[in-house]
C-alpha atoms as a PDB file:
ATOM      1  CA  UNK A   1       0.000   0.000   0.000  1.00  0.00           C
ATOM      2  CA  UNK A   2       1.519   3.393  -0.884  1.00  0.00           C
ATOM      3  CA  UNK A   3       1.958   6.786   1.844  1.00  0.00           C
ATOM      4  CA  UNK A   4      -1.045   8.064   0.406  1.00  0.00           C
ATOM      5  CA  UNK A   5      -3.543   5.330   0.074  1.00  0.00           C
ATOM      6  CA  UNK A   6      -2.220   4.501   3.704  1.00  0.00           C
ATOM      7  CA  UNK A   7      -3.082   8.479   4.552  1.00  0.00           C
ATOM      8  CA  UNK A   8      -6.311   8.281   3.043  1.00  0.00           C
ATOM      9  CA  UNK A   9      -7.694   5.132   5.007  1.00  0.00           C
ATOM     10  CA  UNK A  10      -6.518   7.040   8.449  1.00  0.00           C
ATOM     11  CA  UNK A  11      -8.302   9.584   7.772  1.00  0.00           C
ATOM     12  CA  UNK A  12     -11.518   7.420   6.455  1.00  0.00           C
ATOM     13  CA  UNK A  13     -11.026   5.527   9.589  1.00  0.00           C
ATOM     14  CA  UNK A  14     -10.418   8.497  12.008  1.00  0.00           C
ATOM     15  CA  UNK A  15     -13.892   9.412  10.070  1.00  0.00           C
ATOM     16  CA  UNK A  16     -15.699   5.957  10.620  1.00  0.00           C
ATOM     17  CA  UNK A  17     -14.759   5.831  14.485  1.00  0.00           C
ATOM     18  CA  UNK A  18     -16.151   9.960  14.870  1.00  0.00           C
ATOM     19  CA  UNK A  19     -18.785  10.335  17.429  1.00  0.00           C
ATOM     20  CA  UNK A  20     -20.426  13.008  16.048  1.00  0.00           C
ATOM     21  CA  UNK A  21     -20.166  10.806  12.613  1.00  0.00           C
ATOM     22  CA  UNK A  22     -21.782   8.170  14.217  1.00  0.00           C
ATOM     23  CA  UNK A  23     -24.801  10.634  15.975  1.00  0.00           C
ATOM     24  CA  UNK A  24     -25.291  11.794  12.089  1.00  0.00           C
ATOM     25  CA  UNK A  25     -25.738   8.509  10.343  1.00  0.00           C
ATOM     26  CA  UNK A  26     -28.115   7.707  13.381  1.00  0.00           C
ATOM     27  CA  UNK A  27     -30.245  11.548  12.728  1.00  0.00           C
ATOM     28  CA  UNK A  28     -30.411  10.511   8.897  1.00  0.00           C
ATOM     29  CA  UNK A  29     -31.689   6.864   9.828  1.00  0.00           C
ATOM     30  CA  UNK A  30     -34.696   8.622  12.155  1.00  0.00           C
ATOM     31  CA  UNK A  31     -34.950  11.199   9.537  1.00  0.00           C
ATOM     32  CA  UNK A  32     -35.177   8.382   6.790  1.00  0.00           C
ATOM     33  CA  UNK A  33     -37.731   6.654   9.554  1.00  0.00           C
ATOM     34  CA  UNK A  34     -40.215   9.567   9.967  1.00  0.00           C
ATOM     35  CA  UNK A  35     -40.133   9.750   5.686  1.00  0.00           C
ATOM     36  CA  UNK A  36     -41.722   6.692   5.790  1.00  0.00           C
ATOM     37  CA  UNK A  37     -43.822   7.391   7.818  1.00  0.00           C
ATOM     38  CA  UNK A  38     -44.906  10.223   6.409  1.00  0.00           C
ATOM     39  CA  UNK A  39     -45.765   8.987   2.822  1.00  0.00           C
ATOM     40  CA  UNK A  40     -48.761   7.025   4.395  1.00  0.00           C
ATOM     41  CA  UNK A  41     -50.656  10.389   5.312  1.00  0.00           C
ATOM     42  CA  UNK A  42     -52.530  11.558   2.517  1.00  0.00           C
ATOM     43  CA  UNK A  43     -52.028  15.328   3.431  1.00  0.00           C
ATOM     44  CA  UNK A  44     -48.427  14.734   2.266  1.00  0.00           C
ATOM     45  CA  UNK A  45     -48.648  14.254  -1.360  1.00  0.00           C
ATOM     46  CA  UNK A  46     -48.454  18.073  -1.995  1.00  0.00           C
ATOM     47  CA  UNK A  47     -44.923  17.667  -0.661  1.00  0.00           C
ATOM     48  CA  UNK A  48     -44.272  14.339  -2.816  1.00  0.00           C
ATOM     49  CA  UNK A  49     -41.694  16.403  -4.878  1.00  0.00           C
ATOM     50  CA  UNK A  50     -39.838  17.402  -1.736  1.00  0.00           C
ATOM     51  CA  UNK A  51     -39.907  13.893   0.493  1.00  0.00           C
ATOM     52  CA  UNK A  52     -38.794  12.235  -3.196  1.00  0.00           C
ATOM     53  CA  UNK A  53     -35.582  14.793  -3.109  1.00  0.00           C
ATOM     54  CA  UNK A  54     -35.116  13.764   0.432  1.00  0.00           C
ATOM     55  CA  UNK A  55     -35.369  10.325   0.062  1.00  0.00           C
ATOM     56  CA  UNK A  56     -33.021  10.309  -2.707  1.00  0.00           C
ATOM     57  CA  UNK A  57     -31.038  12.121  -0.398  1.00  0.00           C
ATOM     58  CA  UNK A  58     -30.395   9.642   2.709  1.00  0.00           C
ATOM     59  CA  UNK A  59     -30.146   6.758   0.244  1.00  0.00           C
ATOM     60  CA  UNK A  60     -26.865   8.799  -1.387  1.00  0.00           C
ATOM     61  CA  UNK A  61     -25.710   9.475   2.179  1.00  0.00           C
ATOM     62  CA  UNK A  62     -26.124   6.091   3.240  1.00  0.00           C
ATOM     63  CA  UNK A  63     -24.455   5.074   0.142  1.00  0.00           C
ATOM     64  CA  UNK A  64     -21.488   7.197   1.238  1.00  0.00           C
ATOM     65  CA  UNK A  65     -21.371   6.616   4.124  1.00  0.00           C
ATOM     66  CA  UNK A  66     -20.965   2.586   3.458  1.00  0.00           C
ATOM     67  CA  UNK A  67     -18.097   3.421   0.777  1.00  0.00           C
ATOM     68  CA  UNK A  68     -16.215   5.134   3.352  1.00  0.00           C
ATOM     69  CA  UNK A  69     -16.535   1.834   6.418  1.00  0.00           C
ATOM     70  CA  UNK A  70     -15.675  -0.363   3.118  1.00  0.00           C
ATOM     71  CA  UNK A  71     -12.644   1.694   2.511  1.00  0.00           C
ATOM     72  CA  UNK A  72     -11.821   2.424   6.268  1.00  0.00           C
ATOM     73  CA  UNK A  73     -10.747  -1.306   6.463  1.00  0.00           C
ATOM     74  CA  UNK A  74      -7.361  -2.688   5.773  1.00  0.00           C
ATOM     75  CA  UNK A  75      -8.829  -5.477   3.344  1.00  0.00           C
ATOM     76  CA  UNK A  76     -12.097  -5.340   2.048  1.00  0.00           C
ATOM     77  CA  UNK A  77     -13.187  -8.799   2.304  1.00  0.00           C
ATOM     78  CA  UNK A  78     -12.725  -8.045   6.563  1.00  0.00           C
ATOM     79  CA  UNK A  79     -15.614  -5.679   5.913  1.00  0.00           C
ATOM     80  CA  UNK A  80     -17.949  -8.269   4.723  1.00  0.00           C
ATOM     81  CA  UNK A  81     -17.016 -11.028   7.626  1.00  0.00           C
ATOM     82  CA  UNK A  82     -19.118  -9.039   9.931  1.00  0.00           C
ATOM     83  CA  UNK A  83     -22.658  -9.690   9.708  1.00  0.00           C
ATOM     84  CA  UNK A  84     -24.076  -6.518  10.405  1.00  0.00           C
ATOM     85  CA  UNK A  85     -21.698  -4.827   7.881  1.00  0.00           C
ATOM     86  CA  UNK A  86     -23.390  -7.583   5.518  1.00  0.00           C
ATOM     87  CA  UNK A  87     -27.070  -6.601   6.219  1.00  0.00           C
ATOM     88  CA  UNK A  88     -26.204  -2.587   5.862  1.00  0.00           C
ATOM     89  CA  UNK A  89     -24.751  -3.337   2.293  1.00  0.00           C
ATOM     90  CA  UNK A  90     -27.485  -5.054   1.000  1.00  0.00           C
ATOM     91  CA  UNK A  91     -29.828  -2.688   3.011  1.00  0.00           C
ATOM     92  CA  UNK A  92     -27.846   0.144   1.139  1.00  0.00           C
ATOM     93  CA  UNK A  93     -27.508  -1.469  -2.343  1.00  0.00           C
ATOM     94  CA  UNK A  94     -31.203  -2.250  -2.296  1.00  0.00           C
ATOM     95  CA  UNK A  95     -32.530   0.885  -1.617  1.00  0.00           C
ATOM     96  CA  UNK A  96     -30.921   2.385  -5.236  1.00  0.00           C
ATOM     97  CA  UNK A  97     -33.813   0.522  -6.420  1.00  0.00           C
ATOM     98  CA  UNK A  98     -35.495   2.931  -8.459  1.00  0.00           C
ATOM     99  CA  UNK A  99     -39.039   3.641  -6.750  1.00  0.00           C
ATOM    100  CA  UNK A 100     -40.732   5.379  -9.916  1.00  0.00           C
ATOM    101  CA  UNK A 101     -40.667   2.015 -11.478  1.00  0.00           C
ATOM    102  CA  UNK A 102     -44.319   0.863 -11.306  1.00  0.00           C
ATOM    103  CA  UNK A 103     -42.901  -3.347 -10.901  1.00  0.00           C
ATOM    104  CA  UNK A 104     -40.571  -2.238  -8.179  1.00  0.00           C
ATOM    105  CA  UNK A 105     -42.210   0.070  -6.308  1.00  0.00           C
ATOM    106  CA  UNK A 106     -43.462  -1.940  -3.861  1.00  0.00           C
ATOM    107  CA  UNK A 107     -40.087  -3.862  -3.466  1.00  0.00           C
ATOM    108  CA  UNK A 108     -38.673  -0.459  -3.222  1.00  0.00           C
ATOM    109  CA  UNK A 109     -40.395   0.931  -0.394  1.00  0.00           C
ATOM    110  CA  UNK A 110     -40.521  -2.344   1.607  1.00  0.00           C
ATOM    111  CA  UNK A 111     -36.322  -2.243   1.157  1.00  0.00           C
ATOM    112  CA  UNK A 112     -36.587   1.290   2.464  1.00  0.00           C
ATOM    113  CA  UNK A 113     -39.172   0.455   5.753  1.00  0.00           C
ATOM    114  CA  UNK A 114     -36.213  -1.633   6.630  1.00  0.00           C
ATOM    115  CA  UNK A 115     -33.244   1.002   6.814  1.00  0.00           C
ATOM    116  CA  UNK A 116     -34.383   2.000  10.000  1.00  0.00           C
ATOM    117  CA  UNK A 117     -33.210  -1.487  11.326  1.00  0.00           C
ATOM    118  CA  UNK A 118     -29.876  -0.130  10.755  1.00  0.00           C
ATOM    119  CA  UNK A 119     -30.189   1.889  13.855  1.00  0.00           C
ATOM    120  CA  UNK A 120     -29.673  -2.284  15.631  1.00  0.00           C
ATOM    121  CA  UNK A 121     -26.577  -2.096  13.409  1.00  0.00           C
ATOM    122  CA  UNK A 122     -25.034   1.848  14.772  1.00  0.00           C
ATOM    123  CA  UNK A 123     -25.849   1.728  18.457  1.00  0.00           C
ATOM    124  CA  UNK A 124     -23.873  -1.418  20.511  1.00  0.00           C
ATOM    125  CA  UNK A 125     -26.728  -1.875  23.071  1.00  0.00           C
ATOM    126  CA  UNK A 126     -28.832  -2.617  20.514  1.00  0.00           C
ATOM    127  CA  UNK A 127     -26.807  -5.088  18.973  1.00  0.00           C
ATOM    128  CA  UNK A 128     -25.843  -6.490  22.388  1.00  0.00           C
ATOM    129  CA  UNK A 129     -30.204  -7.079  23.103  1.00  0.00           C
ATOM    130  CA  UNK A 130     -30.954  -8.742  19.765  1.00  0.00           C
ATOM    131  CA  UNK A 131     -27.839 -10.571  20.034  1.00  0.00           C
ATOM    132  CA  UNK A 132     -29.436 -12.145  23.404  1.00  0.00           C
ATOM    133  CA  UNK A 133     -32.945 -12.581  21.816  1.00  0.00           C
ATOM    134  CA  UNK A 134     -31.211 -14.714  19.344  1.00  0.00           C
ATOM    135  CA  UNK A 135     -28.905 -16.613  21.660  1.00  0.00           C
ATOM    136  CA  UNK A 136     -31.973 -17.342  24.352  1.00  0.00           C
ATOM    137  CA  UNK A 137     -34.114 -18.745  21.179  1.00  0.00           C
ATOM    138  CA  UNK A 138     -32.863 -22.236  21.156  1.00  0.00           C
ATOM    139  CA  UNK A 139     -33.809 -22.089  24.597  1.00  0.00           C
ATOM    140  CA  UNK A 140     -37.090 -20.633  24.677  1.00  0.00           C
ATOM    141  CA  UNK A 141     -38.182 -23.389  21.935  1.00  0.00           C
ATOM    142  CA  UNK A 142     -38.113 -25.628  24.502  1.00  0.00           C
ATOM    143  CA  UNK A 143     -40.118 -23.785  27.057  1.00  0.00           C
ATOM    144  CA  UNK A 144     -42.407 -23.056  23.969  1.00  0.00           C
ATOM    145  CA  UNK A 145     -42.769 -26.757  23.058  1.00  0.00           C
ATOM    146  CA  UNK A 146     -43.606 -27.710  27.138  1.00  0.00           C
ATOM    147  CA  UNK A 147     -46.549 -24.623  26.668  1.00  0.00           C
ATOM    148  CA  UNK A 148     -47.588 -26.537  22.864  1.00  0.00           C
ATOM    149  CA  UNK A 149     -47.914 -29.906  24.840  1.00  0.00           C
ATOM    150  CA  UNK A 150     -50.351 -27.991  27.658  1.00  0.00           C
ATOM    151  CA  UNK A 151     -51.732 -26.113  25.163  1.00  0.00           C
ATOM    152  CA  UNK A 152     -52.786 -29.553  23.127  1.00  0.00           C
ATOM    153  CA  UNK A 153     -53.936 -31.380  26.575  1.00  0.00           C
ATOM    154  CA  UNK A 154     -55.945 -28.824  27.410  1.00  0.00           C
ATOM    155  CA  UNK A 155     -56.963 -28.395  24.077  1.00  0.00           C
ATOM    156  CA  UNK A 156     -58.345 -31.877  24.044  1.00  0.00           C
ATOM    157  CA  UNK A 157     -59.978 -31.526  27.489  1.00  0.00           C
ATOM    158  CA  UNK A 158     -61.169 -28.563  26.737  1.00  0.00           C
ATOM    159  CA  UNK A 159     -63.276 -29.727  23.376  1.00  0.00           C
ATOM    160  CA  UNK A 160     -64.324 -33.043  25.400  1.00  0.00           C
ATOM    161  CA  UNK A 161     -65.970 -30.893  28.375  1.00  0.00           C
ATOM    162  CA  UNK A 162     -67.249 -27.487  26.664  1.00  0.00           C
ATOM    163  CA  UNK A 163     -68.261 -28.637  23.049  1.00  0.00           C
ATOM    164  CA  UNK A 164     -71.896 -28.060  24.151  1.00  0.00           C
ATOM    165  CA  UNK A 165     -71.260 -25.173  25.409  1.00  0.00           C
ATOM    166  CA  UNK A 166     -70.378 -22.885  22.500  1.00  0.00           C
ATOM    167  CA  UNK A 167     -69.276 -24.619  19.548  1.00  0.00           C
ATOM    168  CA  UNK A 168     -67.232 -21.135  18.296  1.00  0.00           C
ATOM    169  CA  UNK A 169     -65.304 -21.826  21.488  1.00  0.00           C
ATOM    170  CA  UNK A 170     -64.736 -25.624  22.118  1.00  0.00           C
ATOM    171  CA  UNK A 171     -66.151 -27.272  18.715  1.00  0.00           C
ATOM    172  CA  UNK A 172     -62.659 -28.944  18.164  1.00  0.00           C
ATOM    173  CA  UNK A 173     -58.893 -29.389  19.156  1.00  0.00           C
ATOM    174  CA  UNK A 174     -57.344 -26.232  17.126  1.00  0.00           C
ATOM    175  CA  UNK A 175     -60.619 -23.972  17.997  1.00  0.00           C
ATOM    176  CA  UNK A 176     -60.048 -24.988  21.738  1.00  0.00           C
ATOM    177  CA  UNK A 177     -56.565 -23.873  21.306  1.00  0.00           C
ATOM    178  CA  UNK A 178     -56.918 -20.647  20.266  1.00  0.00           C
ATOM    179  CA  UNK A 179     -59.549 -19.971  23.214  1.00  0.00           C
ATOM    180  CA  UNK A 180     -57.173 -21.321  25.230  1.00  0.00           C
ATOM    181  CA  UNK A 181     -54.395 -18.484  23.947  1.00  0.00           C
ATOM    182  CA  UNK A 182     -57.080 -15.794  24.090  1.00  0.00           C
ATOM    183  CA  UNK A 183     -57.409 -16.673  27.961  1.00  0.00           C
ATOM    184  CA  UNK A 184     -53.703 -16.941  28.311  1.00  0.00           C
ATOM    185  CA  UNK A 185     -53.375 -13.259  26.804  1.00  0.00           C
ATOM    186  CA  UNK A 186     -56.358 -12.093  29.600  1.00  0.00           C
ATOM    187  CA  UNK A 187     -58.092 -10.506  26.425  1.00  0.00           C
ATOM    188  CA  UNK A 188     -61.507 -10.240  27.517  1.00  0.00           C
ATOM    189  CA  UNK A 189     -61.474 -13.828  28.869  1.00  0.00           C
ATOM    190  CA  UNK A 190     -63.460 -14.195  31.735  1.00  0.00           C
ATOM    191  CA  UNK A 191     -66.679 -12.803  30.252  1.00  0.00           C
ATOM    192  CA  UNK A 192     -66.515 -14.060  27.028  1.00  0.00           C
ATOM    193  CA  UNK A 193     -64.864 -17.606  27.720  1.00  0.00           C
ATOM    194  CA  UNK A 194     -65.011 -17.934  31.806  1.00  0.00           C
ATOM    195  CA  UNK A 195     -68.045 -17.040  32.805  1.00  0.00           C
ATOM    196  CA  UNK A 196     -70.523 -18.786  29.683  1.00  0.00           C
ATOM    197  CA  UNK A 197     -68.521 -22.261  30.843  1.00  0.00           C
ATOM    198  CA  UNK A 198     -69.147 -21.723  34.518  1.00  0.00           C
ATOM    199  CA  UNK A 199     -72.924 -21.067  34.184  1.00  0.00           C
ATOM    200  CA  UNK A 200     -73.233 -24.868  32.735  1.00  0.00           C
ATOM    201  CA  UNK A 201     -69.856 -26.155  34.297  1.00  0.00           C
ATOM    202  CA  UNK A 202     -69.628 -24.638  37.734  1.00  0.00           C
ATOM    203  CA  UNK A 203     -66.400 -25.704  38.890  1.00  0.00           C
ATOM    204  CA  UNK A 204     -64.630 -25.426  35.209  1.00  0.00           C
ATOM    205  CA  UNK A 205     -62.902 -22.584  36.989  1.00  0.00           C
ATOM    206  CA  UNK A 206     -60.649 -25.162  38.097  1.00  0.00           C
ATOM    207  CA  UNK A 207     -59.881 -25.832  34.801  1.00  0.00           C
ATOM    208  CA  UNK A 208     -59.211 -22.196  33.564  1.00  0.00           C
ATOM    209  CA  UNK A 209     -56.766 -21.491  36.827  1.00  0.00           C
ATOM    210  CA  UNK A 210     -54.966 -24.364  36.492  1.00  0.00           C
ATOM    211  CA  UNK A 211     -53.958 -23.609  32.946  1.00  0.00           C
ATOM    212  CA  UNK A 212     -53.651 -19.912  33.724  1.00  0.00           C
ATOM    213  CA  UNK A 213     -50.773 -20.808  36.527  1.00  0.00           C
ATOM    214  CA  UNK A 214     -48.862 -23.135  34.395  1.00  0.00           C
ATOM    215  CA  UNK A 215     -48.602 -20.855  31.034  1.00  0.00           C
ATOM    216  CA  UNK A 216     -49.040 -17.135  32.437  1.00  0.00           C
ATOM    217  CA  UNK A 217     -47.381 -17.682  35.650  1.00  0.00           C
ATOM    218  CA  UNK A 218     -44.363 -20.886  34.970  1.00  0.00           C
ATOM    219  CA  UNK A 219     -43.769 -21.070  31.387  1.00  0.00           C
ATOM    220  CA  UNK A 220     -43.795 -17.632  30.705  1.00  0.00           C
ATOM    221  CA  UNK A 221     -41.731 -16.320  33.321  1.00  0.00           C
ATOM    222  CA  UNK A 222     -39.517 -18.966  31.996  1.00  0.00           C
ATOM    223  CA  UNK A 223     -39.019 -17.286  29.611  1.00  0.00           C
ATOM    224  CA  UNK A 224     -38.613 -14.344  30.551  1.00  0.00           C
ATOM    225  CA  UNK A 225     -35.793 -15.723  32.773  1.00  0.00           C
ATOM    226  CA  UNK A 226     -34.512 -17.430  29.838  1.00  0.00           C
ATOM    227  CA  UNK A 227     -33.794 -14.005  27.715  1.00  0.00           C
ATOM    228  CA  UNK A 228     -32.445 -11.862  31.181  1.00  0.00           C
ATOM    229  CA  UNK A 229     -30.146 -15.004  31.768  1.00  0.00           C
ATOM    230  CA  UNK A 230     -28.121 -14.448  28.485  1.00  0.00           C
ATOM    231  CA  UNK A 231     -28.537 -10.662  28.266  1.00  0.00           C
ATOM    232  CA  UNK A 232     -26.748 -10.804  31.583  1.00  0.00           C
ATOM    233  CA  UNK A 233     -23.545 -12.760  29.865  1.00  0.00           C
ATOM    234  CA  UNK A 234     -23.662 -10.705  26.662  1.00  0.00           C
ATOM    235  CA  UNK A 235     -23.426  -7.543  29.083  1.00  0.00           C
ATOM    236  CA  UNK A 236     -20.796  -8.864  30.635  1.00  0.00           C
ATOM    237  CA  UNK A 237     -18.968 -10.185  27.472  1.00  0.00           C
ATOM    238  CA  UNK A 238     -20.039  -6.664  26.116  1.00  0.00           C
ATOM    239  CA  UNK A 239     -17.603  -5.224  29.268  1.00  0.00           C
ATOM    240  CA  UNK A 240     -15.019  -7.433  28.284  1.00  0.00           C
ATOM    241  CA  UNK A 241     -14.835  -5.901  24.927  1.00  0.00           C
ATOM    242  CA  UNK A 242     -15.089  -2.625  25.435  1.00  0.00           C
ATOM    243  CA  UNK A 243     -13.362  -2.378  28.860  1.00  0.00           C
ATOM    244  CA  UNK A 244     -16.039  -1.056  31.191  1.00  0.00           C
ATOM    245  CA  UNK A 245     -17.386  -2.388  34.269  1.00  0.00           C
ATOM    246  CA  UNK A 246     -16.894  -4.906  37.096  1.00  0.00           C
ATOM    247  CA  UNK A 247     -16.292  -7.371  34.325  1.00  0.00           C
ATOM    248  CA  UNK A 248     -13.399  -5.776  32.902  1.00  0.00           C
ATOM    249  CA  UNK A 249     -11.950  -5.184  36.708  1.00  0.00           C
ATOM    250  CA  UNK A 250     -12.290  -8.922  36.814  1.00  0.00           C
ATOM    251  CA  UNK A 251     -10.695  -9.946  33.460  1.00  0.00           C
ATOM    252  CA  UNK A 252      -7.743  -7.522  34.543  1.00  0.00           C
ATOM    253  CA  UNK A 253      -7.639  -8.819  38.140  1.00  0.00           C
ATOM    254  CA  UNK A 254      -7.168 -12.505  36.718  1.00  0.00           C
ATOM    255  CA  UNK A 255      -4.687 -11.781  33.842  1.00  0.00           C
ATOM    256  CA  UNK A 256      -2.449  -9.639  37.335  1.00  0.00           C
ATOM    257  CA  UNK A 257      -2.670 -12.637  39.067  1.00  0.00           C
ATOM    258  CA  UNK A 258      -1.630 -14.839  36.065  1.00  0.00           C
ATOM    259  CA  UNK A 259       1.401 -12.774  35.466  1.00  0.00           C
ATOM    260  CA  UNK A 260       2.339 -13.085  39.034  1.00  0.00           C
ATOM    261  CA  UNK A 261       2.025 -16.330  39.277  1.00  0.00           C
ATOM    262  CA  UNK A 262       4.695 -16.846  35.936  1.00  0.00           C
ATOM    263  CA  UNK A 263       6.740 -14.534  38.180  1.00  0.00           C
ATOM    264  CA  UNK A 264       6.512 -16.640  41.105  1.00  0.00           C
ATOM    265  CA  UNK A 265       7.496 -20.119  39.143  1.00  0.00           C
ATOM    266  CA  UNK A 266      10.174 -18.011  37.670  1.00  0.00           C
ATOM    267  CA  UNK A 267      11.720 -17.025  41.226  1.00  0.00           C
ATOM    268  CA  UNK A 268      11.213 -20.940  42.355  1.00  0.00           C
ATOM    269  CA  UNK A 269      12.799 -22.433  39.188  1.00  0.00           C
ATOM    270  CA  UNK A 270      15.596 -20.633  39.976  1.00  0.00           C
ATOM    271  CA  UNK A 271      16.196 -20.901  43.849  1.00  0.00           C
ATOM    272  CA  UNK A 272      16.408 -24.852  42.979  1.00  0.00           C
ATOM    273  CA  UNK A 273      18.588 -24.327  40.286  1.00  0.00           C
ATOM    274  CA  UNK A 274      21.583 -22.617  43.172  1.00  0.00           C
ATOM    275  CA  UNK A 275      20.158 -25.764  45.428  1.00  0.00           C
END
């Protein structure tokens, strides 16, 4: 690499790294967000003109704004072995999708609804929660499989005992099921599924509480438990990274007492060498 191409990339990197950089791509993603947003008022097509100026706008910043991270790196290819440099290019490439095009529009403005997921992408925390929602999935499948297998057994029960009832409600297995999620959401449960049982089943409220405990009160904290469990150790492996916190104290404190411990064998090794 020459002195000047080596100059340049300093400076594109020195550029990259910028707070107030960063704070700007972030304004132009919640400026590109409220765009959006405002093409689905219909008191806004007077200013189509303007917001299609604008659009065209962000998408060139954007566009610049990826050039210079691609040529901030000291290889290219190390720009594309991140995964969230991935999904901004092909967020950023997309969106020069013409939108006038009356085949593509719709493509168009769908790639363009999703730009403001590259605000995940700019702010760490961000990254760090979805990062944990994605680790805790594997899981939370198995919580949500224990809830499919009460859901079912109920689901049976259910359509055995309250058929005659209200057919709407209990007429089979999968209708059964999905009064048996509207009453584990509390959406208008107790008169419209509760209370109709109990006036032909009066103890079926043993039936509704018992369910109620195990998914609303178990399985779902469960799973809530689940997804604070591994946003706890991505915080803390977040730490490690960036240096902050009791984490970082810790990982410093262990790699001290490492190094004093080589200088300890090192003082021993030699004392039995002059034995």
């Amino acid at each position: 690499m020459s002195e000047t191409a080596f100059h340049w990339r300093q400076k594109l990197e020195q550029l990259r790294s910028n707070k107030l950089f960063e704070t700007c791509v972030i304004a132009i993603i919640i400026i590109s967000a409220l765009l959006i947003g405002a093409k689905t008022y219909e008191e806004t097509t007077r200013f189509e003109r303007i917001m299609h100026w604008l659009d065209w706008g962000v998408t060139l910043f954007f566009l610049a704004e990826i050039i210079i991270r691609i040529a901030a790196e000291k290889k290219t290819l190390h720009f594309f072995k991140k995964g969230w440099n991935l999904f901004d290019f092909i967020i950023v490439t997309a969106s020069l999708i013409p939108i006038e095009d009356s085949e593509m529009v719709l493509l168009a403005r769908l790639l363009r609804v999703f730009r403001v997921l590259r605000l995940v992408s700019m702010i760490p925390e961000l990254r760090m929660l979805l990062s944990a929602l994605v680790k805790s999935l594997p899981r939370m499948g198995y919580v949500a499989l224990i809830m499919f297998i009460i859901f079912y057994i109920y689901g049976a029960v259910g359509s055995f005992l309250f058929h005659d009832v209200d057919e709407k409600l209990w007429g089979n297995i999968s209708v059964a099921m999905l009064t048996l999620f509207q009453v584990a959401t509390f959406e208008s449960w107790a008169t419209a599924v509760l209370y109709p049982t109990m006036e032909v089943y009066p103890y079926s409220w043993i039936y509704f509480l018992s369910f109620i405990f195990l998914n609303a009160f178990i399985f779902l904290n469960m799973m809530i438990g689940i997804v604070l469990d591994v946003m706890q150790k991505e915080s803390a492996l977040h730490e490690l990274e960036t240096g902050e916190g009791e984490a970082a104290d810790i990982h410093w404190l262990r790699e001290e007492v490492a190094h004093q411990k080589q200088q300890l064998d090192r003082i021993e090794a030699k004392l039995d060498a002059r034995r």
